[in-house]
C-alpha atoms as a PDB file:
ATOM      1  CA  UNK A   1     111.536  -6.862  65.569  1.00  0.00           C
ATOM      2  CA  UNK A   2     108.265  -5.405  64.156  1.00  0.00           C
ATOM      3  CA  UNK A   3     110.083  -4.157  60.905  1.00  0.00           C
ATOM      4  CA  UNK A   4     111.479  -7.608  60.066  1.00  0.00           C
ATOM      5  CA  UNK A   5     108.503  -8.801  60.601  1.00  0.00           C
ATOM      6  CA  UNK A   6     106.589  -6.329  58.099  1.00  0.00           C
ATOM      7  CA  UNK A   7     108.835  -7.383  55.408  1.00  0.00           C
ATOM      8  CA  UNK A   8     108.876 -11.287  55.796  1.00  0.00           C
ATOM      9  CA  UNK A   9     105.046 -10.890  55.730  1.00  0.00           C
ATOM     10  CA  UNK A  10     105.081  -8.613  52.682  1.00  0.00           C
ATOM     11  CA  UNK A  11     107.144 -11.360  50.597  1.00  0.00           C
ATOM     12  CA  UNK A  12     104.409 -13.599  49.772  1.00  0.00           C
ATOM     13  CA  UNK A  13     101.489 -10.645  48.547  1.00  0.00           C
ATOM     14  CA  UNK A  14     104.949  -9.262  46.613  1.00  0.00           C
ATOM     15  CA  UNK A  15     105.729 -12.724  45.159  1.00  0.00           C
ATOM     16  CA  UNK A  16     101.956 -13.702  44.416  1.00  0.00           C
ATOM     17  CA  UNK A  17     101.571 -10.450  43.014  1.00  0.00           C
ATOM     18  CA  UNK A  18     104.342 -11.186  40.141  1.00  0.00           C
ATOM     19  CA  UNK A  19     103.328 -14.278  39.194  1.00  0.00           C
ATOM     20  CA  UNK A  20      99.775 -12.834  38.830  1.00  0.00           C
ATOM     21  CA  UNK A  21     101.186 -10.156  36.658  1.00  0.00           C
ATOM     22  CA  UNK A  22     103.467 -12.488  34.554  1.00  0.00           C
ATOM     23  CA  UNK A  23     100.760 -15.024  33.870  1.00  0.00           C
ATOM     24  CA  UNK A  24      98.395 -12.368  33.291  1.00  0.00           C
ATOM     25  CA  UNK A  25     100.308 -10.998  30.744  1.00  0.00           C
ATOM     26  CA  UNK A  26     101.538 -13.948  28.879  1.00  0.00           C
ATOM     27  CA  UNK A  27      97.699 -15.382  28.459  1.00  0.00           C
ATOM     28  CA  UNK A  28      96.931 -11.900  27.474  1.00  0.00           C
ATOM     29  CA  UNK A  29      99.751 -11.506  25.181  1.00  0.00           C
ATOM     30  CA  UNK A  30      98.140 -11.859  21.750  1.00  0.00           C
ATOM     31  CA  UNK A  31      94.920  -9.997  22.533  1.00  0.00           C
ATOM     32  CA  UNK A  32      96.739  -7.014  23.691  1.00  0.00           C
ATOM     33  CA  UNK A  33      99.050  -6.983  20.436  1.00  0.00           C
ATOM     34  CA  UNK A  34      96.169  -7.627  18.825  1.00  0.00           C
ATOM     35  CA  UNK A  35      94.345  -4.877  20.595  1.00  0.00           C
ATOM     36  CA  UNK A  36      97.282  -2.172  20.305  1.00  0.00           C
ATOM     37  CA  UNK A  37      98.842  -3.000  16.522  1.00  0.00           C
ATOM     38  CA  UNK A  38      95.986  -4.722  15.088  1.00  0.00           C
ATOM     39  CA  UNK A  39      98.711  -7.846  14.546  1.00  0.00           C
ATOM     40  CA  UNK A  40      99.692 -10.997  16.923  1.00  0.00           C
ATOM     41  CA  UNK A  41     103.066 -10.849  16.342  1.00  0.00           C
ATOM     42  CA  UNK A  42     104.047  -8.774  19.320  1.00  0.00           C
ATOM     43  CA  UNK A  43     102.833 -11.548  21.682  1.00  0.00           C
ATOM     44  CA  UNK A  44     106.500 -12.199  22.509  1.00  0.00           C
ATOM     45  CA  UNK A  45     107.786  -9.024  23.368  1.00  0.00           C
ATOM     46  CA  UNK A  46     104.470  -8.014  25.602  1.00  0.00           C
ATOM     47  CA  UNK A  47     105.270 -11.739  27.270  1.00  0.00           C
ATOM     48  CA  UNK A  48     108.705 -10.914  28.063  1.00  0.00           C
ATOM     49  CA  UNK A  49     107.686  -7.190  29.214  1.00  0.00           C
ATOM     50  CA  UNK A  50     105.544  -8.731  31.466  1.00  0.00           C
ATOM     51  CA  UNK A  51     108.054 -10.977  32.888  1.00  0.00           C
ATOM     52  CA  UNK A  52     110.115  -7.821  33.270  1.00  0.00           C
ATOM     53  CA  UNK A  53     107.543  -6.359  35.310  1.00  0.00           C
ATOM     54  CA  UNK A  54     107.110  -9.070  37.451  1.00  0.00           C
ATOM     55  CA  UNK A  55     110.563  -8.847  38.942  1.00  0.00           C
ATOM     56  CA  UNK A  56     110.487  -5.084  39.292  1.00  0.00           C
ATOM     57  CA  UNK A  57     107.390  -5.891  41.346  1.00  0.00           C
ATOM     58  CA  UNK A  58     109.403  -8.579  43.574  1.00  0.00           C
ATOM     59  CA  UNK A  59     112.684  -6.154  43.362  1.00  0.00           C
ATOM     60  CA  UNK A  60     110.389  -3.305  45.577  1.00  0.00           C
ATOM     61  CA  UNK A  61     110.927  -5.190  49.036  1.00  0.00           C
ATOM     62  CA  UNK A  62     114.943  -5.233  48.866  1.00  0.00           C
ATOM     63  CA  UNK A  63     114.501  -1.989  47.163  1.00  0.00           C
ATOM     64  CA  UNK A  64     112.704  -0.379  49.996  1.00  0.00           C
ATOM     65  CA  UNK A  65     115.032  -2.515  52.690  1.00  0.00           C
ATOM     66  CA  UNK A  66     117.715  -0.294  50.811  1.00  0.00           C
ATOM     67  CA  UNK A  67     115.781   3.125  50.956  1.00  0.00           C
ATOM     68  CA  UNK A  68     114.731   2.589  54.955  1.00  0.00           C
ATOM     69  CA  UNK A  69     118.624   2.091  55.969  1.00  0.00           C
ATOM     70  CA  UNK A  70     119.030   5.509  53.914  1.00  0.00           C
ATOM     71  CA  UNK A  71     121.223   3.472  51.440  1.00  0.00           C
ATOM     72  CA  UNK A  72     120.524   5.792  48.008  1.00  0.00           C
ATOM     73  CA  UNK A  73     124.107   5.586  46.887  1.00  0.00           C
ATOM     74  CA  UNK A  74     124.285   1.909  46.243  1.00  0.00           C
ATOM     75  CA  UNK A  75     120.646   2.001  45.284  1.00  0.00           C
ATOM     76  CA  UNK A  76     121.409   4.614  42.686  1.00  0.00           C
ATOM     77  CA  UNK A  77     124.383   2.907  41.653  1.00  0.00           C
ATOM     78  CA  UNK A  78     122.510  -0.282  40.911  1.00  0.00           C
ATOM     79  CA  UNK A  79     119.819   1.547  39.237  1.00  0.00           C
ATOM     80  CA  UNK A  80     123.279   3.019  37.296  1.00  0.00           C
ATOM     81  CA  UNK A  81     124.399  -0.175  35.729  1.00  0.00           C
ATOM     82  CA  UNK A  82     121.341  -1.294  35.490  1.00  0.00           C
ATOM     83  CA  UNK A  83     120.558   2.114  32.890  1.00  0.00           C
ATOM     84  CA  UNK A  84     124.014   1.319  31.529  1.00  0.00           C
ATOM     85  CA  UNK A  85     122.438  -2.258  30.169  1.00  0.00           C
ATOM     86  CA  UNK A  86     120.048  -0.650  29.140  1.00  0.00           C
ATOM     87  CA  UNK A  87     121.689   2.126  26.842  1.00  0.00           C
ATOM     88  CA  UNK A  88     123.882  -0.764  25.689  1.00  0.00           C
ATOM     89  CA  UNK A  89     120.847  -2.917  24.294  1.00  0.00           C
ATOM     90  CA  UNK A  90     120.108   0.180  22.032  1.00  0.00           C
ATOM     91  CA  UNK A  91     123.674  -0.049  20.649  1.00  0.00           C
ATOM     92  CA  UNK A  92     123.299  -4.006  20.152  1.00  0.00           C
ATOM     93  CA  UNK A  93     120.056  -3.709  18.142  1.00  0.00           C
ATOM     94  CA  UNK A  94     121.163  -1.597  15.634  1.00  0.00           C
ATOM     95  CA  UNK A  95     122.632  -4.545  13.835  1.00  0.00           C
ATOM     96  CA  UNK A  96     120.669  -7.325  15.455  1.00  0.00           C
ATOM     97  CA  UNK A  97     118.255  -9.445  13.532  1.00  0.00           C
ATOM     98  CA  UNK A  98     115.604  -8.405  15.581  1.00  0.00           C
ATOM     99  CA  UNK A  99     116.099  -5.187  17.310  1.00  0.00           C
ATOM    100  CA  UNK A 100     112.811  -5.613  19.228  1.00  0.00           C
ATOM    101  CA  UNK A 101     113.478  -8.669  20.960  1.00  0.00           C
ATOM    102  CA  UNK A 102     116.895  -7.579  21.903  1.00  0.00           C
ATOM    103  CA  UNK A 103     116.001  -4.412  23.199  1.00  0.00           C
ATOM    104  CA  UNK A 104     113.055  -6.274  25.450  1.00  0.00           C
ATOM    105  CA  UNK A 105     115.557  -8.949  26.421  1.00  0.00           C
ATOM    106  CA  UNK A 106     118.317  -6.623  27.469  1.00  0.00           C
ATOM    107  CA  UNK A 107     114.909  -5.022  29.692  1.00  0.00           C
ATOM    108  CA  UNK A 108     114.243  -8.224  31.058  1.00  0.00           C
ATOM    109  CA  UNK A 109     117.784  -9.148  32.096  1.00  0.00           C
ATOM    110  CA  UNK A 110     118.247  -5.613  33.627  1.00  0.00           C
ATOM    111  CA  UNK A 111     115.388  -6.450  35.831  1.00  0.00           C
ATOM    112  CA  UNK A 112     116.970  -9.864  36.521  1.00  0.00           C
ATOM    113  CA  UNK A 113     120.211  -8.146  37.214  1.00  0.00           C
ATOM    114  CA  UNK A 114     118.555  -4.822  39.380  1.00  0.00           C
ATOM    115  CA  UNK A 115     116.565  -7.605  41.252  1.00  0.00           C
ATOM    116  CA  UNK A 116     119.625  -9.480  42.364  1.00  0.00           C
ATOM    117  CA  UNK A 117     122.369  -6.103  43.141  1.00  0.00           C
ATOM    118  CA  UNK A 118     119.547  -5.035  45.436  1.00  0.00           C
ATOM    119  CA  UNK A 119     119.237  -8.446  47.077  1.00  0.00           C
ATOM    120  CA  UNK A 120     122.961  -9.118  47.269  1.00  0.00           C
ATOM    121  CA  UNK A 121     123.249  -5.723  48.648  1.00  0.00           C
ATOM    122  CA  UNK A 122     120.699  -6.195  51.377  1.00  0.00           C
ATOM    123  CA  UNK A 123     122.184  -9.906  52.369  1.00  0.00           C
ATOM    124  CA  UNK A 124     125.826  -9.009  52.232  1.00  0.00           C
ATOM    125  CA  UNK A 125     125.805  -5.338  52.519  1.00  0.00           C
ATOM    126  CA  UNK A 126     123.304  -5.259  55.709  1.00  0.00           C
ATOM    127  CA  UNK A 127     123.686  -8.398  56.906  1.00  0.00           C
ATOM    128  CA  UNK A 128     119.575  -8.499  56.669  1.00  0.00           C
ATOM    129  CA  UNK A 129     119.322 -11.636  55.031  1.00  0.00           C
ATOM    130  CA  UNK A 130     116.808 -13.169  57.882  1.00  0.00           C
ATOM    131  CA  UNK A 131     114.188 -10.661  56.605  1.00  0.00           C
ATOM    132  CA  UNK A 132     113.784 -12.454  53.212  1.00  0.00           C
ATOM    133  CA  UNK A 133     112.341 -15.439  55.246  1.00  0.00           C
ATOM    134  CA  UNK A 134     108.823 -15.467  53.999  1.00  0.00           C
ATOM    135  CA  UNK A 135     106.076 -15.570  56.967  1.00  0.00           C
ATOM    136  CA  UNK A 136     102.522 -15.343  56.901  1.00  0.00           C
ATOM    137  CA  UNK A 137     101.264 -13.203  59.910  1.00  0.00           C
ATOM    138  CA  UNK A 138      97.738 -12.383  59.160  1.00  0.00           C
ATOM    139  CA  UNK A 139      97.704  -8.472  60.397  1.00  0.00           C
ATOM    140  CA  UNK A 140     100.653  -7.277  58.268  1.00  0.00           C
ATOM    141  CA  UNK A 141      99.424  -9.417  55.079  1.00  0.00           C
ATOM    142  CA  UNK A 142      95.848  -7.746  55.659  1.00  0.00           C
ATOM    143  CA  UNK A 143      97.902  -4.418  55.999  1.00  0.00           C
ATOM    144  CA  UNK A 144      99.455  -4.933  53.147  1.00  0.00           C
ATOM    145  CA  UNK A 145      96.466  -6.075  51.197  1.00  0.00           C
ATOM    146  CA  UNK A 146      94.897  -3.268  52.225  1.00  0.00           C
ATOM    147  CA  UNK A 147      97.278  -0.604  50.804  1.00  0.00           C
ATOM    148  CA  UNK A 148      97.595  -3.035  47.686  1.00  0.00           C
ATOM    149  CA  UNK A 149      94.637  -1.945  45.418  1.00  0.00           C
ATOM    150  CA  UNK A 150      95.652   2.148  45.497  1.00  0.00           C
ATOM    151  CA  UNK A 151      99.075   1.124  45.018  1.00  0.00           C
ATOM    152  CA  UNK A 152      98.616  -0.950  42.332  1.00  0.00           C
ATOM    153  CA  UNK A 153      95.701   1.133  40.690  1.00  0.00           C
ATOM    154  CA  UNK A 154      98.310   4.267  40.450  1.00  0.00           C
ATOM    155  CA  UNK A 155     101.414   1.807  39.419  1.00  0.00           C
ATOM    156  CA  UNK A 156      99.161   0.412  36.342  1.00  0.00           C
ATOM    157  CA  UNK A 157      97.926   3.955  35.311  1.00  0.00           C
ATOM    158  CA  UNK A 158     101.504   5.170  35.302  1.00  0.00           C
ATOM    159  CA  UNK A 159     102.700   2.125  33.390  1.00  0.00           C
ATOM    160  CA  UNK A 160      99.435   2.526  31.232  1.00  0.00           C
ATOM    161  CA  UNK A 161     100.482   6.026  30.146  1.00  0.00           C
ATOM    162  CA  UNK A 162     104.479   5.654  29.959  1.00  0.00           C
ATOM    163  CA  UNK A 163     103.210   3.041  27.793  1.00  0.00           C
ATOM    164  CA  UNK A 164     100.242   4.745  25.887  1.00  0.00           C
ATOM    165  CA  UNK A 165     101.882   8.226  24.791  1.00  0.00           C
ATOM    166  CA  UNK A 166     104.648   6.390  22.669  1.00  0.00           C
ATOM    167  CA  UNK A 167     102.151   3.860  21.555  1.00  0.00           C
ATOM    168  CA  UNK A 168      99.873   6.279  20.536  1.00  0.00           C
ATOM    169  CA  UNK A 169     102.434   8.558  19.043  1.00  0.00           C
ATOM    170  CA  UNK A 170     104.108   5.650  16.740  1.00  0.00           C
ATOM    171  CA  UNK A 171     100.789   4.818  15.597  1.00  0.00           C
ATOM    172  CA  UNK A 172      99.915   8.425  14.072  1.00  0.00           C
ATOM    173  CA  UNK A 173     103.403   9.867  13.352  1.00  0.00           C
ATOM    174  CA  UNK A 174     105.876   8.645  10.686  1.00  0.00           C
ATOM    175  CA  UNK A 175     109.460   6.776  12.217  1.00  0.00           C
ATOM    176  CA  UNK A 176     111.429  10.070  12.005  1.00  0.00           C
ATOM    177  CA  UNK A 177     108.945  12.138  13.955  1.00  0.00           C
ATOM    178  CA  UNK A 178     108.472   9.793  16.459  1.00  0.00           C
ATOM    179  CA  UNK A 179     112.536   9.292  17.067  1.00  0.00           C
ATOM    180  CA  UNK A 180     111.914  13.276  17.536  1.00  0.00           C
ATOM    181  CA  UNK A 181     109.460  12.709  20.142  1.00  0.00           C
ATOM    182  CA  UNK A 182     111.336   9.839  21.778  1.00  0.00           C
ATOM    183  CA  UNK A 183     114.543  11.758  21.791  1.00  0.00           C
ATOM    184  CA  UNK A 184     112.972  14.971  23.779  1.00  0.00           C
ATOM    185  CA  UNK A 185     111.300  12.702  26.274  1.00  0.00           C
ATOM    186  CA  UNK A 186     114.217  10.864  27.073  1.00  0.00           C
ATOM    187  CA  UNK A 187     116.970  14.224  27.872  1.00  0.00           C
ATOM    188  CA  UNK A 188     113.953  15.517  29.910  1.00  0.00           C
ATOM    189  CA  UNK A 189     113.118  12.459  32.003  1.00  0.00           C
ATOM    190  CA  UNK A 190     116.732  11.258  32.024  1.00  0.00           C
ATOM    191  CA  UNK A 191     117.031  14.405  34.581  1.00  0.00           C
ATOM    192  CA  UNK A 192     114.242  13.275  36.603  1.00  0.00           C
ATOM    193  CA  UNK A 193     117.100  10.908  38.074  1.00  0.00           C
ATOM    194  CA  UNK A 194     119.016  13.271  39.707  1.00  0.00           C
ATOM    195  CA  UNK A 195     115.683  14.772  41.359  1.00  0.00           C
ATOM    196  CA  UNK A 196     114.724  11.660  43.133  1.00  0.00           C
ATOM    197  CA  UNK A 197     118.381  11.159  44.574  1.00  0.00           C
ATOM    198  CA  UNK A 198     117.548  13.304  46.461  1.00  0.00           C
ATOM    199  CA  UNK A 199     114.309  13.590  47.128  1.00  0.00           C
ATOM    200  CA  UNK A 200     114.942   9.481  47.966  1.00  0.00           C
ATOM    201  CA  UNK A 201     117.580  10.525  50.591  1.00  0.00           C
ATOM    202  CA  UNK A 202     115.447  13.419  51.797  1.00  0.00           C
ATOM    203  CA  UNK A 203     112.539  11.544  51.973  1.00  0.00           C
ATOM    204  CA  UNK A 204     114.178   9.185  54.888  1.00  0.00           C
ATOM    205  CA  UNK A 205     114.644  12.224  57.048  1.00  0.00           C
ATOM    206  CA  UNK A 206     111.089  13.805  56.523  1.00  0.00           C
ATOM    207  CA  UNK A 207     109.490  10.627  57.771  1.00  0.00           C
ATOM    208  CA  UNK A 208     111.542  10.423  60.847  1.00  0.00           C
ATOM    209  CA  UNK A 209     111.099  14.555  61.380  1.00  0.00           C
ATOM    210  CA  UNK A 210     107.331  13.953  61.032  1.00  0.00           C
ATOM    211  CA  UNK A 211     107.340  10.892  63.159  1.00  0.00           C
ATOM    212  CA  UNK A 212     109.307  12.437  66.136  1.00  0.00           C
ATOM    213  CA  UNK A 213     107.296  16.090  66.000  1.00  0.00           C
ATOM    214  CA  UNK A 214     110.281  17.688  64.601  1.00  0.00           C
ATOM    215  CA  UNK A 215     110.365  20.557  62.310  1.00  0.00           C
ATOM    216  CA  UNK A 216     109.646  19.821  58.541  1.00  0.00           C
ATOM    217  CA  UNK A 217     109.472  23.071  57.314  1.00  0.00           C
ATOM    218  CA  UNK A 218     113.334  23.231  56.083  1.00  0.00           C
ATOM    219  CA  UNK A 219     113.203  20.566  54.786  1.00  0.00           C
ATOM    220  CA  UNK A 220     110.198  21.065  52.410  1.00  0.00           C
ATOM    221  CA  UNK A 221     112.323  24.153  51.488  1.00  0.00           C
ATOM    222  CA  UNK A 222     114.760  22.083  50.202  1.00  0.00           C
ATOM    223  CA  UNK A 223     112.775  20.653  48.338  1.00  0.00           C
ATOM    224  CA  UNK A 224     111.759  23.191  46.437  1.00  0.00           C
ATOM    225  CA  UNK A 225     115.187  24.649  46.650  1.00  0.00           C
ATOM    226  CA  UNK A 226     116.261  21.318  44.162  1.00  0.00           C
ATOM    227  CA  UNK A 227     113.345  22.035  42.024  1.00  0.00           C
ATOM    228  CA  UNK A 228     114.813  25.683  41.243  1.00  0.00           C
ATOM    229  CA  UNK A 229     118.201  24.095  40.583  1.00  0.00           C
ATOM    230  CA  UNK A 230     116.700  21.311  38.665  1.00  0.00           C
ATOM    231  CA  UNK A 231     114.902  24.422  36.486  1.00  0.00           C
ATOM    232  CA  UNK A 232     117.962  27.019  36.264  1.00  0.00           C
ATOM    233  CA  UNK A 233     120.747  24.248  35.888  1.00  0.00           C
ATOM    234  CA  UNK A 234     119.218  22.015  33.792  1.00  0.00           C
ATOM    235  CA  UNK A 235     115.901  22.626  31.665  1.00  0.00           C
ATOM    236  CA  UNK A 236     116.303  25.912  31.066  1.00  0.00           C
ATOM    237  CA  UNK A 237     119.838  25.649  29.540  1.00  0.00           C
ATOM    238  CA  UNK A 238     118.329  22.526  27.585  1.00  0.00           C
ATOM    239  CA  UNK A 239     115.318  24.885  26.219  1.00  0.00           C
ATOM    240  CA  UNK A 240     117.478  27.846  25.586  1.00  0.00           C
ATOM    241  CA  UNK A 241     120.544  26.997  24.459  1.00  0.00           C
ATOM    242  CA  UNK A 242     120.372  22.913  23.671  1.00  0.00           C
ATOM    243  CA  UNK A 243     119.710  23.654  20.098  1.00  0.00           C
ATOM    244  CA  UNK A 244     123.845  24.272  18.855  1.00  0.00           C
ATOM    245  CA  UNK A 245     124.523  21.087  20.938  1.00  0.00           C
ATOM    246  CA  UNK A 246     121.571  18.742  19.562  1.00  0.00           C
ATOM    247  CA  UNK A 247     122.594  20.441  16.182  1.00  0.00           C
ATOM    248  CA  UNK A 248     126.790  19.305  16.773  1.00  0.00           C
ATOM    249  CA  UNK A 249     125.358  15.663  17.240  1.00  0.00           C
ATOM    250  CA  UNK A 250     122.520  15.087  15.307  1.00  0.00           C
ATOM    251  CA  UNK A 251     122.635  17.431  12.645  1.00  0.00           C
ATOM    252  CA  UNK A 252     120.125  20.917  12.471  1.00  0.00           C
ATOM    253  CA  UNK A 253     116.981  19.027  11.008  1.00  0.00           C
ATOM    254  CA  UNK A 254     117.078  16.887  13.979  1.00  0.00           C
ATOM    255  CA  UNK A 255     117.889  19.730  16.365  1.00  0.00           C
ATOM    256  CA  UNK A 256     115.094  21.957  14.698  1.00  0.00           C
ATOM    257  CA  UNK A 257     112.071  19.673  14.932  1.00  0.00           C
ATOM    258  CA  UNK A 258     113.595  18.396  18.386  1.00  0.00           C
ATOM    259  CA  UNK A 259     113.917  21.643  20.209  1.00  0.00           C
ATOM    260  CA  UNK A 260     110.329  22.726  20.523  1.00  0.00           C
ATOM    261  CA  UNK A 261     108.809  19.034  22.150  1.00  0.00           C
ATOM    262  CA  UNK A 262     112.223  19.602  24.151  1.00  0.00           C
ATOM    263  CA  UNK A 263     110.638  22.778  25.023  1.00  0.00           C
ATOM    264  CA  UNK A 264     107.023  21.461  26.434  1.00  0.00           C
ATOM    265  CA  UNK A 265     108.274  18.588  27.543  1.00  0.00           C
ATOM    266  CA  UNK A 266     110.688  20.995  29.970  1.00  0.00           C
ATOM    267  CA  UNK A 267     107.736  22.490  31.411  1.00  0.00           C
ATOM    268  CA  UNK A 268     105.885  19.178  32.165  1.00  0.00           C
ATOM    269  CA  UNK A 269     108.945  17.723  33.369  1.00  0.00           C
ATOM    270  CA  UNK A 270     109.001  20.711  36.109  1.00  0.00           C
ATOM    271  CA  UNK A 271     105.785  20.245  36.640  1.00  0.00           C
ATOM    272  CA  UNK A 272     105.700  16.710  37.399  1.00  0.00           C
ATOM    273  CA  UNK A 273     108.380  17.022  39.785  1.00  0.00           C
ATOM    274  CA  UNK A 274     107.119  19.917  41.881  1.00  0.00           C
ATOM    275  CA  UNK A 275     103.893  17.582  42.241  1.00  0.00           C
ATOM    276  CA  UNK A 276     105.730  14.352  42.957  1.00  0.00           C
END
């Protein structure tokens, strides 16, 4: 079938795009710490961020497998545990002799382990495991080459300023006003979750709507009818009354200079979605 045949051919630009980002970054390592903290001794952790990346790069073809069968609960459920590991690795540094390294390691294993739920799931789950045989058929590797550069260009500049904002913010703020910064981005983009669930799900059912000159316009609605329940259910409690509940866990200094970025960061958060 055509769409086996898409993804067998997209394994090897997927695959020789993650080694081309993990070597990249590795030889690049000490200029970019070097670059960024005006110090080589983050070589490491950029090295190992890059391997990280790598695999989230590979873990897109079972990852879109997933999202074309309209499988979003185990795919959220996997991206679940994989956040669990996550949270976790913040709990282990606190008393680790290097809270860097584990925090970056727990990253890179959460790749490892995101990489192979999705996999498992597509061999055992969909019984696709044929389409993970690599093939090289020139039209869909050109296809796929084609798309590559945009794709890549807008995954970098996202990365790039995920990546800058906290870099940039660290380097000019002292370590308790950037934990206030770090804390407001993460309730507001923690939310952005639930948003893609089902946008993911909804997605599915556009393309095939569009594709078979079927009505759309509902479901854009809907759409926009998540976006108001995203805004009234969850930001605007979180801007208006969020400040007792930061206060009952982090004290009112915290929930004082936290509540304002919460604030902005809200309204960008809202923002962002109704664009995405």
């Amino acid at each position: 079938p055509q769409a086996q045949t898409v993804v067998q051919a997209a394994i090897p630009l997927y695959a020789g795009l993650a080694v081309t980002v993990m070597v990249a970054v590795a030889l690049l390592a000490e200029p970019i710490s070097q670059g960024i903290w005006q110090s080589p001794d983050y070589r490491l952790p950029i090295a190992l961020v890059g391997a990280a990346v790598g695999l989230m790069i590979l873990d897109a073809v079972p990852a879109s497998v997933m999202q074309s069968h309209n499988k979003l609960l185990a795919l959220n459920i996997n991206r679940l545990m994989v956040d669990a590991l996550r949270v976790a690795a913040l709990y282990l540094a606190i008393g680790a002799a290097d809270p860097l390294i584990t925090v970056i390691s727990f990253f890179l294993a959460s790749a490892m382990l995101k990489l192979l739920l999705d996999s498992a799931y597509c061999v055992y789950g969909l019984k696709a495991g044929a389409v993970f045989r690599p093939r090289w058929v020139a039209s869909e590797v050109w296809a796929n080459v084609r798309l590559a550069p945009a794709m890549f260009f807008v995954a970098a500049l996202s990365l790039l300023i995920v990546v800058y904002d906290k870099t940039f913010v660290a380097k000019t703020v002292s370590a308790s006003e950037y934990a206030y910064y770090a804390f407001a981005v993460d309730v507001c983009v923690r939310a952005h979750i639930l948003y893609f669930a089902f946008s993911g799900t909804m997605y599915n059912v556009l393309i095939r709507r569009y594709a078979g000159s079927g009505a759309t316009t509902g479901l854009l609605t809907s759409y926009l009818i998540a976006l108001a329940v995203m805004a009234l259910g969850y930001y605007l409690p979180l801007s208006t009354l969020g400040g007792p509940v930061i206060t009952a866990f982090l004290g009112e200094t915290f929930s004082t200079h936290t509540l304002p970025l919460v604030r902005i960061l809200a309204l960008s958060s809202l923002l962002y979605l109704a664009f995405s």
